[in-house]
C-alpha atoms as a PDB file:
ATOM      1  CA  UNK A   1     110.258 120.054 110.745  1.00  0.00           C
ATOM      2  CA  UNK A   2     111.397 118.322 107.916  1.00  0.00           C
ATOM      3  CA  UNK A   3     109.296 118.577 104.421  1.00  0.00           C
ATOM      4  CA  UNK A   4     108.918 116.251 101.264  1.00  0.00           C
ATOM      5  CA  UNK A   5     106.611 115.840  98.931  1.00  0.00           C
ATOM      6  CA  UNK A   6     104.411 113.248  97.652  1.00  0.00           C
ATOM      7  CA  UNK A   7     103.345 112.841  93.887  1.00  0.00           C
ATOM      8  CA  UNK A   8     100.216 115.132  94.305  1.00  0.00           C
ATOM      9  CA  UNK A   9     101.668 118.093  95.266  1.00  0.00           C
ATOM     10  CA  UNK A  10     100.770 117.454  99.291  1.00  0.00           C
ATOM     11  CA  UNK A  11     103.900 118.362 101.190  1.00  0.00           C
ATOM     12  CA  UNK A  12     104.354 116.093 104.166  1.00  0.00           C
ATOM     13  CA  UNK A  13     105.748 118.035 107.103  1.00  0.00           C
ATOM     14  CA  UNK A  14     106.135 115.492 109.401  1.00  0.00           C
ATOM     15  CA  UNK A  15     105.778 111.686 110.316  1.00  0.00           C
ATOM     16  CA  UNK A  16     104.936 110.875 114.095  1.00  0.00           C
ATOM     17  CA  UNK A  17     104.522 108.256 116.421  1.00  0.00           C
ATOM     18  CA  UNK A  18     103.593 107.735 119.847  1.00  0.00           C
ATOM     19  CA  UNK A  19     105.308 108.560 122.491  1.00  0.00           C
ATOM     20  CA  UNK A  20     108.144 105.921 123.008  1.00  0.00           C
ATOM     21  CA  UNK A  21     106.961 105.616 126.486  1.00  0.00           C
ATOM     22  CA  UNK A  22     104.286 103.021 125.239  1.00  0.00           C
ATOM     23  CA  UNK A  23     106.834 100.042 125.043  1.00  0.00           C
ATOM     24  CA  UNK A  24     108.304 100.477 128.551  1.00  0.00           C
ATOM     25  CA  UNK A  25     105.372  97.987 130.085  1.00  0.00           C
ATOM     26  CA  UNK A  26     105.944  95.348 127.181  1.00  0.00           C
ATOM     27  CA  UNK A  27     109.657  95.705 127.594  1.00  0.00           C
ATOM     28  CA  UNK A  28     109.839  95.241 131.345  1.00  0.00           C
ATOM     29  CA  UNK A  29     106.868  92.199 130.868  1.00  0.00           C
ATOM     30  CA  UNK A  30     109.393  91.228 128.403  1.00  0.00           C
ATOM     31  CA  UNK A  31     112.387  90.701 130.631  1.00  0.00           C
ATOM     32  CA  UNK A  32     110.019  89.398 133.485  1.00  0.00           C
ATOM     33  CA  UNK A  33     108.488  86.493 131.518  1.00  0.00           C
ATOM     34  CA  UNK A  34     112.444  85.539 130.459  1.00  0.00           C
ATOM     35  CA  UNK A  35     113.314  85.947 134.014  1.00  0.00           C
ATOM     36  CA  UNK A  36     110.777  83.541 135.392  1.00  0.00           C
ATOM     37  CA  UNK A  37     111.348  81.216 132.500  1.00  0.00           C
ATOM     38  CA  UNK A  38     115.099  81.009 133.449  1.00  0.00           C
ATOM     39  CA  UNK A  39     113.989  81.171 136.761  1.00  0.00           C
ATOM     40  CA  UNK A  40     111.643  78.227 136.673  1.00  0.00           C
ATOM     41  CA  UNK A  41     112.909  75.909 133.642  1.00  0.00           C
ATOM     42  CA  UNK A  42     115.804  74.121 135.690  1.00  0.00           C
ATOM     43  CA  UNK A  43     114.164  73.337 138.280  1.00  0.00           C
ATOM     44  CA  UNK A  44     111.174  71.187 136.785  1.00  0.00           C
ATOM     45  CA  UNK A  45     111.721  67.339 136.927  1.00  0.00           C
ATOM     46  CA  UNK A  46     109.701  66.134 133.949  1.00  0.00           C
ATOM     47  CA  UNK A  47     109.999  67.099 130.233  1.00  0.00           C
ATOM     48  CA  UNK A  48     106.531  67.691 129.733  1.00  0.00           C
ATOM     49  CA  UNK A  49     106.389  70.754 132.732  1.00  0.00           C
ATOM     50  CA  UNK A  50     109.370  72.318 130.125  1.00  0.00           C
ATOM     51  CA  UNK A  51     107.419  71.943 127.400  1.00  0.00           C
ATOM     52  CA  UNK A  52     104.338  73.858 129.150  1.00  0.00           C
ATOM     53  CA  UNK A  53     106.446  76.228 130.297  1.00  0.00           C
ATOM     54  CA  UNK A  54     108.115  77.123 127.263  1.00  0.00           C
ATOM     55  CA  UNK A  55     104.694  76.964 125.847  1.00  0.00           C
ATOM     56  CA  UNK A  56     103.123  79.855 128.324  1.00  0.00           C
ATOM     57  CA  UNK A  57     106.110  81.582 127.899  1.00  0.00           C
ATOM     58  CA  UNK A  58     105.718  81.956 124.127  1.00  0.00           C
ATOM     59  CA  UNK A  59     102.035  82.935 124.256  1.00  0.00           C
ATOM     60  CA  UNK A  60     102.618  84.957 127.227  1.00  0.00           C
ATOM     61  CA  UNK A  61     105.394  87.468 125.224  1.00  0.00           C
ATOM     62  CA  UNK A  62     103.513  87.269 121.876  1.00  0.00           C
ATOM     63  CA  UNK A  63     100.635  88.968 123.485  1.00  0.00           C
ATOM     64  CA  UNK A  64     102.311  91.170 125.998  1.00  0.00           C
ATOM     65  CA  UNK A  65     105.340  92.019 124.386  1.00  0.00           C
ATOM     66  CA  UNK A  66     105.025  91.328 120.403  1.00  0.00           C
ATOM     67  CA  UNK A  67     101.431  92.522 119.785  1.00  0.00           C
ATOM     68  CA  UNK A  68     101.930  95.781 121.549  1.00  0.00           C
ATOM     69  CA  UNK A  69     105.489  96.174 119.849  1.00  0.00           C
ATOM     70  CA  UNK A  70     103.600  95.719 116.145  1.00  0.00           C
ATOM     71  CA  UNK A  71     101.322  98.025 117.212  1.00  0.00           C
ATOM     72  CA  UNK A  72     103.512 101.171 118.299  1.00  0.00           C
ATOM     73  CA  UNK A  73     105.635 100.457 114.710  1.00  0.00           C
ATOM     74  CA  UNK A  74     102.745 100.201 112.395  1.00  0.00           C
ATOM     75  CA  UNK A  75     100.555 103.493 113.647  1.00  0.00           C
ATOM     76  CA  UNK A  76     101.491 107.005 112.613  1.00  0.00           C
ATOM     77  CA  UNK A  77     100.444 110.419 112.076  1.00  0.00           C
ATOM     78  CA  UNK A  78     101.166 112.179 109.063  1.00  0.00           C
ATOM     79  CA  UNK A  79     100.941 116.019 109.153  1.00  0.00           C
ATOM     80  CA  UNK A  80     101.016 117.542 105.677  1.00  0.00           C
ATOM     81  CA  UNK A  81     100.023 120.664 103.409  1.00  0.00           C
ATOM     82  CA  UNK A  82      96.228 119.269 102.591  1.00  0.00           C
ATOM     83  CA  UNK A  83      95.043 117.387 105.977  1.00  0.00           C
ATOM     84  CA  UNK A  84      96.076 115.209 108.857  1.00  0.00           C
ATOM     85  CA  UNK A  85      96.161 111.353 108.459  1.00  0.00           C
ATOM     86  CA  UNK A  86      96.654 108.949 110.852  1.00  0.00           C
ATOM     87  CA  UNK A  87      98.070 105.055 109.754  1.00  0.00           C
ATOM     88  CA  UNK A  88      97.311 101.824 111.098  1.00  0.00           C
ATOM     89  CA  UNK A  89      97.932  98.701 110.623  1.00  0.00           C
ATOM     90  CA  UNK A  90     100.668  96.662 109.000  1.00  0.00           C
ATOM     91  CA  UNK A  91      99.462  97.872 105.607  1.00  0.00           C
ATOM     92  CA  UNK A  92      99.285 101.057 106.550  1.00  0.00           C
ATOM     93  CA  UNK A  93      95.931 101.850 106.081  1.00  0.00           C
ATOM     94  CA  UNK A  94      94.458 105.167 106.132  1.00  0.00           C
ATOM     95  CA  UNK A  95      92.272 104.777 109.459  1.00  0.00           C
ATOM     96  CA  UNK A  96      90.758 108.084 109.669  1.00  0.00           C
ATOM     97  CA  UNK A  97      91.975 111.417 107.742  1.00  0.00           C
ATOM     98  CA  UNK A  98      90.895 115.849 108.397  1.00  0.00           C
ATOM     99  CA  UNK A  99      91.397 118.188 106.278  1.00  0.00           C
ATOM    100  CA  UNK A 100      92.760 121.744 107.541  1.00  0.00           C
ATOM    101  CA  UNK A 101      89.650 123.416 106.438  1.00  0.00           C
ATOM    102  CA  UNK A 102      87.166 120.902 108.412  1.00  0.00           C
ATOM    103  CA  UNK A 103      89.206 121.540 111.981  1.00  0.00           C
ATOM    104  CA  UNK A 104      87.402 124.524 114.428  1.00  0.00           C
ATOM    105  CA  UNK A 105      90.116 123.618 117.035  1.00  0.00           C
ATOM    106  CA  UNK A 106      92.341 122.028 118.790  1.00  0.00           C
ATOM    107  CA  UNK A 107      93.023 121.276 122.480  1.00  0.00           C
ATOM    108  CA  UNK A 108      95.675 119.050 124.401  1.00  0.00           C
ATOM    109  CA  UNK A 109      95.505 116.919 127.426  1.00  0.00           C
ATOM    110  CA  UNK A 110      98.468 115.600 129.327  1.00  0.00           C
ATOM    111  CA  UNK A 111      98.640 113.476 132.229  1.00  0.00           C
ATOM    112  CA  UNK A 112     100.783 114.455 135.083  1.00  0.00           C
ATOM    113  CA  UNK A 113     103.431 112.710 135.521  1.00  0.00           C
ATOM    114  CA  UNK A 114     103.358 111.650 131.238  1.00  0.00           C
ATOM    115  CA  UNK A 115     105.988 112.692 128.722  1.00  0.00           C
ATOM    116  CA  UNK A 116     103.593 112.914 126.055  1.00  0.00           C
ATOM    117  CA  UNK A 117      99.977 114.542 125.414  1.00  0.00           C
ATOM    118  CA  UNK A 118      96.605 113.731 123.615  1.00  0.00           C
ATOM    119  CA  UNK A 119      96.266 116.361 120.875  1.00  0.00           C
ATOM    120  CA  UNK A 120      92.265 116.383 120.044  1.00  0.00           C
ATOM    121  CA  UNK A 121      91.653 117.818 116.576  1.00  0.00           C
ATOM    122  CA  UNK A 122      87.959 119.260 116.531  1.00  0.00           C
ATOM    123  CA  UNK A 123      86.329 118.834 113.351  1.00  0.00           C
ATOM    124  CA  UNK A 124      83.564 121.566 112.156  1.00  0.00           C
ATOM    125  CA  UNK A 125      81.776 118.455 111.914  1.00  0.00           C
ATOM    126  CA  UNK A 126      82.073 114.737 112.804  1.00  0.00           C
ATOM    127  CA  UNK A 127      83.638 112.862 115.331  1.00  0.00           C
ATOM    128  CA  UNK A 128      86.732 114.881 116.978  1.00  0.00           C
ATOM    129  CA  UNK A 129      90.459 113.162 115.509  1.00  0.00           C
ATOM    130  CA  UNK A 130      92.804 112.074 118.465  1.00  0.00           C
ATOM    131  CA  UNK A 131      96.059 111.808 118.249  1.00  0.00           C
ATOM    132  CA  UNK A 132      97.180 109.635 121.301  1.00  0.00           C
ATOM    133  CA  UNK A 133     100.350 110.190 123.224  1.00  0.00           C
ATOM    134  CA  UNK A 134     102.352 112.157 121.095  1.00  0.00           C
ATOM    135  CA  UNK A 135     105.589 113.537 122.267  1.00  0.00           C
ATOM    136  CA  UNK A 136     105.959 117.343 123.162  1.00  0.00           C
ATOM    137  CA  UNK A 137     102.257 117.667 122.552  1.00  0.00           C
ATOM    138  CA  UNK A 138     101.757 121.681 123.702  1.00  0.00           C
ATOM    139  CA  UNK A 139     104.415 122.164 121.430  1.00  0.00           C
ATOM    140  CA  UNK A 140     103.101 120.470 117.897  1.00  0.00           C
ATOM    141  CA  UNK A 141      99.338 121.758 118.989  1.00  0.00           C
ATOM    142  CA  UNK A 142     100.551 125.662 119.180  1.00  0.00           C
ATOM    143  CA  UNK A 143     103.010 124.738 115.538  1.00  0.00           C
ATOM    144  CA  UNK A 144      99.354 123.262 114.442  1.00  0.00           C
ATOM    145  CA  UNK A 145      97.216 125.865 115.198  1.00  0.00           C
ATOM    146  CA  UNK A 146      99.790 128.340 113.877  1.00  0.00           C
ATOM    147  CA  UNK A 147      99.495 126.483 110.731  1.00  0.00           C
ATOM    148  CA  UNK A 148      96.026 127.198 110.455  1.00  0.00           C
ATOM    149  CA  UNK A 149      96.236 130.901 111.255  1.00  0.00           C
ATOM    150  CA  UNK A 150      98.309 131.092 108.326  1.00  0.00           C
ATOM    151  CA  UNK A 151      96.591 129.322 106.536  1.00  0.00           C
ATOM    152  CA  UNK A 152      93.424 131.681 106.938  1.00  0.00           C
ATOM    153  CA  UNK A 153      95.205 134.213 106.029  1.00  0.00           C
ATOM    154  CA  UNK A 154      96.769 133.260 102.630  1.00  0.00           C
ATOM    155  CA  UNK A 155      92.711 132.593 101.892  1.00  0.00           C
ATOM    156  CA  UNK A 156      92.209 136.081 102.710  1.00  0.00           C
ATOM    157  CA  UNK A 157      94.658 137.541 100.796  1.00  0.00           C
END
């Protein structure tokens, strides 16, 4: 993992995203809307049916295709020395935030057949901190947990 640090002394061990797995159904709506709209456009007879098309077609790939797309390239997950953080938004807003001393856990699910896992932070208290289809999940959830062991004991010592 790959380290820098930030102006307060919080060393930020790495940036994440989802799983890039989560634009393969915008991408194939993406080519399927362009197919049928290549498909369709020649053969309509009056301008207005292009027009509608087009029209459908537009809406249709800014909400299938262009929402999810923002989406996936505005939210992250920022692992570093004082607390988890997790981003959304075009702003990048801090949507919810745990520090290493408030987590009592931490447990993965993975789908079957799914490239990526659901690492669930427990908190000592408050609502558990999800972080959704993450990449080599059993992986970064034993490196996590491994932090915190180490954590404990440096506070020991």
């Amino acid at each position: 993992m790959s380290t820098t640090e930030s102006t307060f002394g919080e060393i930020e061990f790495a940036s994440l995203r989802r799983h890039g797995s989560a634009l393969v159904l915008p991408v194939l709506l993406l080519g399927l809307l362009a197919t049928l709209f290549f498909f369709l456009d020649p053969r309509l007879p009056e301008a207005w049916q292009h027009q509608a098309l087009l029209g459908f077609v537009l809406v249709a790939v800014f909400i299938f295709w262009l929402v999810p797309s923002v989406r996936y390239f505005t939210n992250r997950y920022v692992i570093s020395s004082n607390r988890i953080i997790v981003f959304r938004g075009l702003s990048s807003k801090v949507l919810d935030q745990v520090s290493w001393s408030e987590i009592s856990g931490i447990s993965v699910s993975k789908s079957f057949l799914s490239l990526a896992g659901d690492i669930q932070i427990h908190r000592e208290f408050g609502q558990d901190l999800v972080l959704k289809r993450v990449s080599r999940a059993k992986k970064l959830a034993k490196e996590i947990e491994r932090y915190l062991v180490s954590r404990s004991k440096n506070r020991v010592n």
